[in-house]
Protein backbone atom coordinates (compact mmCIF):
# COMPACT_ATOMS: atom_id res chain seq x y z
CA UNK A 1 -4.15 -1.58 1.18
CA UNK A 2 -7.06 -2.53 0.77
CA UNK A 3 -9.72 0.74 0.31
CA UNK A 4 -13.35 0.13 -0.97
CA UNK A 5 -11.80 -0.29 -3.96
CA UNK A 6 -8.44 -1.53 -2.58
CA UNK A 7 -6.67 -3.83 -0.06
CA UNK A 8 -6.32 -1.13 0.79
CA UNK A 9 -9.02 -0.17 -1.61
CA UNK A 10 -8.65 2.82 -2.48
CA UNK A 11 -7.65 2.68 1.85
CA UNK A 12 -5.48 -1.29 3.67
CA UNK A 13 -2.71 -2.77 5.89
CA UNK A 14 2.01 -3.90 7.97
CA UNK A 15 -0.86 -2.36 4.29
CA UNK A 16 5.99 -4.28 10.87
CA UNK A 17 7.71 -0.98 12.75
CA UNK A 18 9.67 1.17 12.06
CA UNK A 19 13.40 0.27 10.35
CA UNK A 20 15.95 3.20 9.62
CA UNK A 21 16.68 5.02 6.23
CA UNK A 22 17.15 3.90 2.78
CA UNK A 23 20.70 3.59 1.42
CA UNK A 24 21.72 3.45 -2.18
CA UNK A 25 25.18 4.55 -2.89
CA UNK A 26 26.41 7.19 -5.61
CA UNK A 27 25.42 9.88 -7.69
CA UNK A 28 22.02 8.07 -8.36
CA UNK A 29 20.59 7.72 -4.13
CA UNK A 30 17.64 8.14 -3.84
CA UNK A 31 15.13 8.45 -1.08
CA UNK A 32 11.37 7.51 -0.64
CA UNK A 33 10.94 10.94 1.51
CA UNK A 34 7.74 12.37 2.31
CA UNK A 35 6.78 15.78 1.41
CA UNK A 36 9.95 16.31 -0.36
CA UNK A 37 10.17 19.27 -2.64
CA UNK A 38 13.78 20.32 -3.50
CA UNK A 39 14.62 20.29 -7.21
CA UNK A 40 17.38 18.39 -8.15
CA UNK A 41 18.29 20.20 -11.23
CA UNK A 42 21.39 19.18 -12.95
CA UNK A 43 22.22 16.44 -10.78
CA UNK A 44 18.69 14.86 -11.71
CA UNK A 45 19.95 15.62 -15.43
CA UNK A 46 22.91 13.45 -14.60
CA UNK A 47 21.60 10.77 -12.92
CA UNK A 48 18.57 10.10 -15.78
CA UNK A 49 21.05 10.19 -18.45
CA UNK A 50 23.10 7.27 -16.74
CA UNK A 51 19.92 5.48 -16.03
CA UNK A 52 19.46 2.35 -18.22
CA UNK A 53 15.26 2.88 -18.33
CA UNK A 54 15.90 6.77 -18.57
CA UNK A 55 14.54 7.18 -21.89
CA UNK A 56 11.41 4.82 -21.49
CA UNK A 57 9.64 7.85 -19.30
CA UNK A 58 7.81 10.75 -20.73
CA UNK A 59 10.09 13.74 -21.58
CA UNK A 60 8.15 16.03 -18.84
CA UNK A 61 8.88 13.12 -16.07
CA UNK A 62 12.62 13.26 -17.07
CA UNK A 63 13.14 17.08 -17.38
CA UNK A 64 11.28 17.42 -14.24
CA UNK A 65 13.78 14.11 -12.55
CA UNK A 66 10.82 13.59 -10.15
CA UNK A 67 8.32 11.19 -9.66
CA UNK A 68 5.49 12.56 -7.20
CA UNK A 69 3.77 9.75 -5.12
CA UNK A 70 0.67 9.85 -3.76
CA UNK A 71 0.68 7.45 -0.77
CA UNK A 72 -1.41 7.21 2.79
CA UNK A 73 2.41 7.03 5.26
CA UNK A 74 0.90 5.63 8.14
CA UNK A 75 0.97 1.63 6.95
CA UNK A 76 3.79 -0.06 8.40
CA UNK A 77 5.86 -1.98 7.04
CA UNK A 78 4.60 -0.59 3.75
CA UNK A 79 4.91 2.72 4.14
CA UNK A 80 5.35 4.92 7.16
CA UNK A 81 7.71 7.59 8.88
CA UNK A 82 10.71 6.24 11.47
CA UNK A 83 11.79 7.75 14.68
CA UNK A 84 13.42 10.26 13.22
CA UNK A 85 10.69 11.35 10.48
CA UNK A 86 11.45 9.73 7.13
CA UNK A 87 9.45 7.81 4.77
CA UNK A 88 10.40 4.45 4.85
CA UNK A 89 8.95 0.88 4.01
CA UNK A 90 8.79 -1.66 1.28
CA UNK A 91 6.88 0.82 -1.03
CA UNK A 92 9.72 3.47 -0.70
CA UNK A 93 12.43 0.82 -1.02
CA UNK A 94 11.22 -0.66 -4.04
CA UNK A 95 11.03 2.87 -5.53
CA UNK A 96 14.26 4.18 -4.38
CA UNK A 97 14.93 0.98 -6.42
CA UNK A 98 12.92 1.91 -9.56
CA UNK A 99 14.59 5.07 -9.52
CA UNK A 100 17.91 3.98 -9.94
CA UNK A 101 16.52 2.22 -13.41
CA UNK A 102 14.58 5.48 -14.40
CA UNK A 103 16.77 8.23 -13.18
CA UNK A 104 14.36 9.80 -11.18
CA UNK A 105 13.79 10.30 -7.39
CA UNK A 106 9.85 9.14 -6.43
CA UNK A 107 9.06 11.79 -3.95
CA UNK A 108 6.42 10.44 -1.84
CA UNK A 109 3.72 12.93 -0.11
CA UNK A 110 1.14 11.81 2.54
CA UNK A 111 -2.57 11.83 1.88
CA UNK A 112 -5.68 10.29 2.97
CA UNK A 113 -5.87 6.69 1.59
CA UNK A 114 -9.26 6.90 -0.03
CA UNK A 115 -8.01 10.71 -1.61
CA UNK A 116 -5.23 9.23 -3.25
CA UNK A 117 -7.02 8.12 -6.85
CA UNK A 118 -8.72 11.50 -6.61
CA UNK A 119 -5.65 13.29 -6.40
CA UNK A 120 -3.90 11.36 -9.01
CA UNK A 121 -7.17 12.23 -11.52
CA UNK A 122 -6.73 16.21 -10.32
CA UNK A 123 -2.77 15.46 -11.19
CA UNK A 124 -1.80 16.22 -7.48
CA UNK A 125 0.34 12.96 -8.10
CA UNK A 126 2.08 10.94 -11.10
CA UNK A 127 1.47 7.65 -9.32
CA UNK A 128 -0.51 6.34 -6.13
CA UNK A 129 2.12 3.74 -4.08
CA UNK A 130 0.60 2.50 -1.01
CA UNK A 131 -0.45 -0.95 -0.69
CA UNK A 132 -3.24 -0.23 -2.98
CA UNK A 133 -5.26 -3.51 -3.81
CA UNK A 134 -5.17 -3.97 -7.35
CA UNK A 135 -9.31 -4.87 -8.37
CA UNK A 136 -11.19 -4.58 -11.37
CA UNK A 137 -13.74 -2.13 -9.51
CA UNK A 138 -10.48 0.79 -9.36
CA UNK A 139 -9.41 -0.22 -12.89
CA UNK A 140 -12.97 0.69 -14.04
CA UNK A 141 -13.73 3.68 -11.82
CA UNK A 142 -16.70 1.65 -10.04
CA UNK A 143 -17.57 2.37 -6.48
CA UNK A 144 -17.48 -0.98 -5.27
CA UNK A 145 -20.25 -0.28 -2.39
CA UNK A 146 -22.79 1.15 -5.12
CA UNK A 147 -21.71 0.11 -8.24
CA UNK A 148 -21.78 2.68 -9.70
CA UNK A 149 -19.14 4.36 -12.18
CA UNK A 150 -17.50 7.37 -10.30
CA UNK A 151 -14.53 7.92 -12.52
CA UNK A 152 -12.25 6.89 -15.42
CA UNK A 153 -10.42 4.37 -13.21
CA UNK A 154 -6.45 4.26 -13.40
CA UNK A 155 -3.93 1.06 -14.75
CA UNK A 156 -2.16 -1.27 -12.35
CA UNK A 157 1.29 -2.11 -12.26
CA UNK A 158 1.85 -5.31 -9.53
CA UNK A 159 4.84 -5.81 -7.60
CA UNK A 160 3.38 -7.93 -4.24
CA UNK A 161 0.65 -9.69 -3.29
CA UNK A 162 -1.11 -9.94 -0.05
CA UNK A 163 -4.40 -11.09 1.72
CA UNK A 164 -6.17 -9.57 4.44
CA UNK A 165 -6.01 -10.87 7.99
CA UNK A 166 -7.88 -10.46 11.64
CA UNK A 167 -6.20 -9.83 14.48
CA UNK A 168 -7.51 -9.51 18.59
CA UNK A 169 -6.00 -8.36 21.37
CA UNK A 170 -3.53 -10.88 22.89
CA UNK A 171 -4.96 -13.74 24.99
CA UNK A 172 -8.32 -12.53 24.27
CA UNK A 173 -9.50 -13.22 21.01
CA UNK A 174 -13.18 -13.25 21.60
CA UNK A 175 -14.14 -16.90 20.17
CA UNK A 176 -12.74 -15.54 16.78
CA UNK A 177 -11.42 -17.60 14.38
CA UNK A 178 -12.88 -16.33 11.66
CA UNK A 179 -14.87 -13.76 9.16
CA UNK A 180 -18.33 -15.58 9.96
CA UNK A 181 -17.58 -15.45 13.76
CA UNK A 182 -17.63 -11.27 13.95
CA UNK A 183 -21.42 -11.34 13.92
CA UNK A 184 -22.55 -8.98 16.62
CA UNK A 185 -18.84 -8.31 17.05
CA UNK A 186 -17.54 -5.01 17.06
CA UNK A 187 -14.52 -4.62 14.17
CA UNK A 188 -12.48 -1.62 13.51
CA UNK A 189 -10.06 -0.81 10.23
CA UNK A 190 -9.18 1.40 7.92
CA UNK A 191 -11.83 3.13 6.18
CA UNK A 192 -11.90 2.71 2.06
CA UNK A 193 -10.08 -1.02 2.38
CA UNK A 194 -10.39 -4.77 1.22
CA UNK A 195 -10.94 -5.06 4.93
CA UNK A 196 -14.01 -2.86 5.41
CA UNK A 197 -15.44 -4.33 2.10
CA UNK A 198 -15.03 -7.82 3.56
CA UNK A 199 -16.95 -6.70 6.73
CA UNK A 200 -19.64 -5.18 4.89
CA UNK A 201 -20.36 -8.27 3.25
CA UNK A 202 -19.66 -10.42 5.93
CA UNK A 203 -22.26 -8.48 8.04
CA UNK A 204 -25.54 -9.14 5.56
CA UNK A 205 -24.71 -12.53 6.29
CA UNK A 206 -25.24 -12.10 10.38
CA UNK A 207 -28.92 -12.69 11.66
CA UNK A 208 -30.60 -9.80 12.54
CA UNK A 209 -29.77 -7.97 15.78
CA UNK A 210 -25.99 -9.67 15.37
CA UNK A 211 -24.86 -7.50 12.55
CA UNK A 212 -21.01 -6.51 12.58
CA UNK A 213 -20.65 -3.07 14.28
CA UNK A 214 -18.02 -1.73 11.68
CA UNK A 215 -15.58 1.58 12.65
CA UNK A 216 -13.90 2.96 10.15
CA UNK A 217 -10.75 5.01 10.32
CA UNK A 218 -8.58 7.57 8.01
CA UNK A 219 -5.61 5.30 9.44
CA UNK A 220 -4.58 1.61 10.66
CA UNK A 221 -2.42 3.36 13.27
CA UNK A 222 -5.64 4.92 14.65
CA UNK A 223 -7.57 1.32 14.56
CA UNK A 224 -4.80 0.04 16.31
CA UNK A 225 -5.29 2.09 19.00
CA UNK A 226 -8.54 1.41 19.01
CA UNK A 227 -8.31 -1.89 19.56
CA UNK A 228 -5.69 -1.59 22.15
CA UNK A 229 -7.68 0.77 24.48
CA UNK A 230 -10.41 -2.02 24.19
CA UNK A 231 -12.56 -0.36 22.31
CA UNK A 232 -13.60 -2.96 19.95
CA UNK A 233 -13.57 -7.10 19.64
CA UNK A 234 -10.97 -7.71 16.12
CA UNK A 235 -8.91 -5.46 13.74
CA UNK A 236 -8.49 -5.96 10.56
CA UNK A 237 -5.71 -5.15 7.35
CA UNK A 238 -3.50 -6.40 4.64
CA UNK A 239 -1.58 -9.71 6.38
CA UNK A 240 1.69 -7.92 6.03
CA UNK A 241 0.41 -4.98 8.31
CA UNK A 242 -1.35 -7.15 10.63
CA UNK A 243 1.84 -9.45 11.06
CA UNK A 244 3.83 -6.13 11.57
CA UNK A 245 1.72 -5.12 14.02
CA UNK A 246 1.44 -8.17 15.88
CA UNK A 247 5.00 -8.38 16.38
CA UNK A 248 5.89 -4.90 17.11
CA UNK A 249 3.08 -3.00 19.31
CA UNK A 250 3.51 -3.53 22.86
CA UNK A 251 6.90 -5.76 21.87
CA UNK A 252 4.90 -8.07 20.92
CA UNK A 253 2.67 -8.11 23.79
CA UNK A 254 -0.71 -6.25 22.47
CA UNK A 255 -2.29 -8.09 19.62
CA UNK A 256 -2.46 -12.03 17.94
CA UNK A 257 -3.59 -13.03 14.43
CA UNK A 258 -6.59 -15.07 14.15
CA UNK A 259 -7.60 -17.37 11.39
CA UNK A 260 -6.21 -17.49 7.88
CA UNK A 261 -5.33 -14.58 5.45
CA UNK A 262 -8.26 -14.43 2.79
CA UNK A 263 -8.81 -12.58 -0.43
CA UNK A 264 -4.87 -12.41 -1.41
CA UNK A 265 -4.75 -9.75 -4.21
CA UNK A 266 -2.35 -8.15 -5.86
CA UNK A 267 -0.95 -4.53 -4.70
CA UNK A 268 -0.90 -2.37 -7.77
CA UNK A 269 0.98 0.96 -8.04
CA UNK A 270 -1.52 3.48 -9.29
CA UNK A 271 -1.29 5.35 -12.79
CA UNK A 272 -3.58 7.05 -14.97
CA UNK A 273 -5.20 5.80 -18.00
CA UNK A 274 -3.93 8.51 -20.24
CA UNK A 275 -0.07 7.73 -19.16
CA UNK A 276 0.57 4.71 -20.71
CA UNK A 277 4.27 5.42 -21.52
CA UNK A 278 4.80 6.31 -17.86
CA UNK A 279 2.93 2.82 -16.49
CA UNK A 280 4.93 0.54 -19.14
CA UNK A 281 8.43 2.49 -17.57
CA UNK A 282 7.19 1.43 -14.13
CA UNK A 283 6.70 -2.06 -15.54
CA UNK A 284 9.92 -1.83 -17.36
CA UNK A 285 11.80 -1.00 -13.95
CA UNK A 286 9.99 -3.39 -11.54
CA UNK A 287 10.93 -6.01 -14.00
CA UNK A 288 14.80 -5.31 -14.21
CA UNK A 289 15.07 -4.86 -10.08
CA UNK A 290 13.20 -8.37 -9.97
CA UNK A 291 16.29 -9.78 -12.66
CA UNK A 292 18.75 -8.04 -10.85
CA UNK A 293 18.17 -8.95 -7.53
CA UNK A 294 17.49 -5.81 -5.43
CA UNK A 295 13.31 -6.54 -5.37
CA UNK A 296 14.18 -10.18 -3.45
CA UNK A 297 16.35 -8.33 -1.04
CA UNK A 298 13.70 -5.86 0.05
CA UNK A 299 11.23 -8.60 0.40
CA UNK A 300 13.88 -10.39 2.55
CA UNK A 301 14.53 -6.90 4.57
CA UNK A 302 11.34 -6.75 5.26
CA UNK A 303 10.44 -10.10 6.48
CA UNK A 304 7.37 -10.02 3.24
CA UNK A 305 9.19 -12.78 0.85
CA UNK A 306 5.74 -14.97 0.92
CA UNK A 307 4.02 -11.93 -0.85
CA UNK A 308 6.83 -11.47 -3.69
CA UNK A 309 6.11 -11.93 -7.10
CA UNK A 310 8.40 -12.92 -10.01
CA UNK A 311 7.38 -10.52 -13.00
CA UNK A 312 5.42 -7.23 -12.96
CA UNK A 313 1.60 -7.49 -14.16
CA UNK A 314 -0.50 -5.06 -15.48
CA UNK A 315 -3.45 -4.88 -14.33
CA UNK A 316 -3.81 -8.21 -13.56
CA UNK A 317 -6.34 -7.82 -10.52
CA UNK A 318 -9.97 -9.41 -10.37
């Protein structure tokens, strides 16, 4: 995602509906399950000391056998919660994945988007996973609307990359075919993202009295609805949440993308800047499900094989 420091900045955006649970057979399944707070004990003990990456993690990582994941759930088909509750998406796929490499289950707990680099800094979380734009603003801890320095910033590890799309309601899109054609347009999104930094910008450009009237929400699901109820012109996220959306809400009936993904950046999974040994493991893992195979066929599962990459990057946003 794209969140003023993201694509979701650090908020957006698809980052398609809902699909059912994550598989992975034997002693090492794992699940991308929100809130989840059982201890595995021994079994985690087990499963890291099969592991091939096992020992590449920090000791306290591999006694605990848990990876906690900060991550907004509410970003289909990134990350969000099926009919029946659980966590599932690309971003939980791809660490059910990782985990199988590392010998840990990534837990994954909801929070607010633009919370989620707070609450890695106050150790809430190991990691931030959730279609997280990958810039050189949330590397350096710079608020991208002021400028100003606001923290240490955290390291990147990429596994996709995406650009940000508009989308209308269907049949009506308003004479909008583009950024430059939202002035004195009303746009709404998900606050903290790629997407509201784009409008922002776009909307110094507009001539006075036809600025961009800009909402803001904690959630694309809530913009969404928004937009549906017809209570704004354009929406706007990460293409792969757009595209989601488009073909799921309404079966297909509610919304249409307009005009050409822009700004494709890298989605980075989150990590301090004091835990190098745990970001180069991450790195370490992406890299060997990418050789082996299972990163292609989650990008295949979920329809996102134009945003797949074919090594992992550090920190390789701009």
């Amino acid at each position: 995602m794209t969140a003023s420091s993201t694509r979701r900045t650090t908020a957006a955006q698809s980052r398609l509906a809902a699909v059912g649970a994550i598989a992975v057979a034997g002693a090492l399944m794992l699940t991308g399950c929100g809130d989840q707070t059982k201890d595995n004990g021994s079994d985690s003990q087990t499963a890291t000391a099969s592991a091939p990456l096992a020992d590449k993690l920090p000791q306290s990582i591999r006694d605990k056998g848990i990876i906690k994941v900060g991550s907004d759930i509410a970003y289909a088909p990134v990350e969000f919660k099926d009919s029946s509750g659980k966590t599932v998406g690309i971003d939980p796929d791809l660490a059910a994945a990782m985990g199988k490499q590392l010998g840990v289950d990534f837990q994954f707990e909801n929070g607010t988007f633009d919370t989620l680099i707070t609450g890695l800094r106050s150790k809430r979380y190991d990691i931030a996973m959730s279609a997280m734009t990958d810039t050189k603003d949330r590397q350096e801890g710079i608020d991208s609307d002021t400028g100003k320095k606001v923290g240490e910033g955290v390291d990147f590890v990429d596994y996709f990359t995406a650009g940000v799309s508009i989308y209308t309601k269907k049949g009506d899109d308003q004479g909008i075919k583009g950024w430059s054609d939202l002035c004195g347009k009303k746009i709404v999104l998900q606050r903290g993202t790629v997407s509201e930094d784009l409008a922002k910008a776009e909307s110094k450009k507009c001539p006075a009295g036809k600025k961009i009237a800009i909402e803001p929400f904690d959630n694309d699901q809530q913009a969404q609805t928004r937009l549906r109820a017809g209570g704004a012109d354009a929406g706007s996220s990460d293409f792969p949440v757009a595209a989601y959306a488009v073909k799921t809400s309404g079966g297909g009936n509610d919304f249409q993308l307009v005009g050409e993904q822009v700004e494709a950046a890298p989605y980075g999974i989150a990590v301090a800047k004091n835990q190098t040994q745990l970001r180069d493991a991450l790195k370490a893992a992406l890299d060997a499900i990418i050789d082996n195979g299972e990163y292609d066929k989650i990008m295949k599962k979920w329809g996102v094989t134009d945003g797949a990459i074919k090594e992992a990057t550090i920190n390789g946003g701009k």
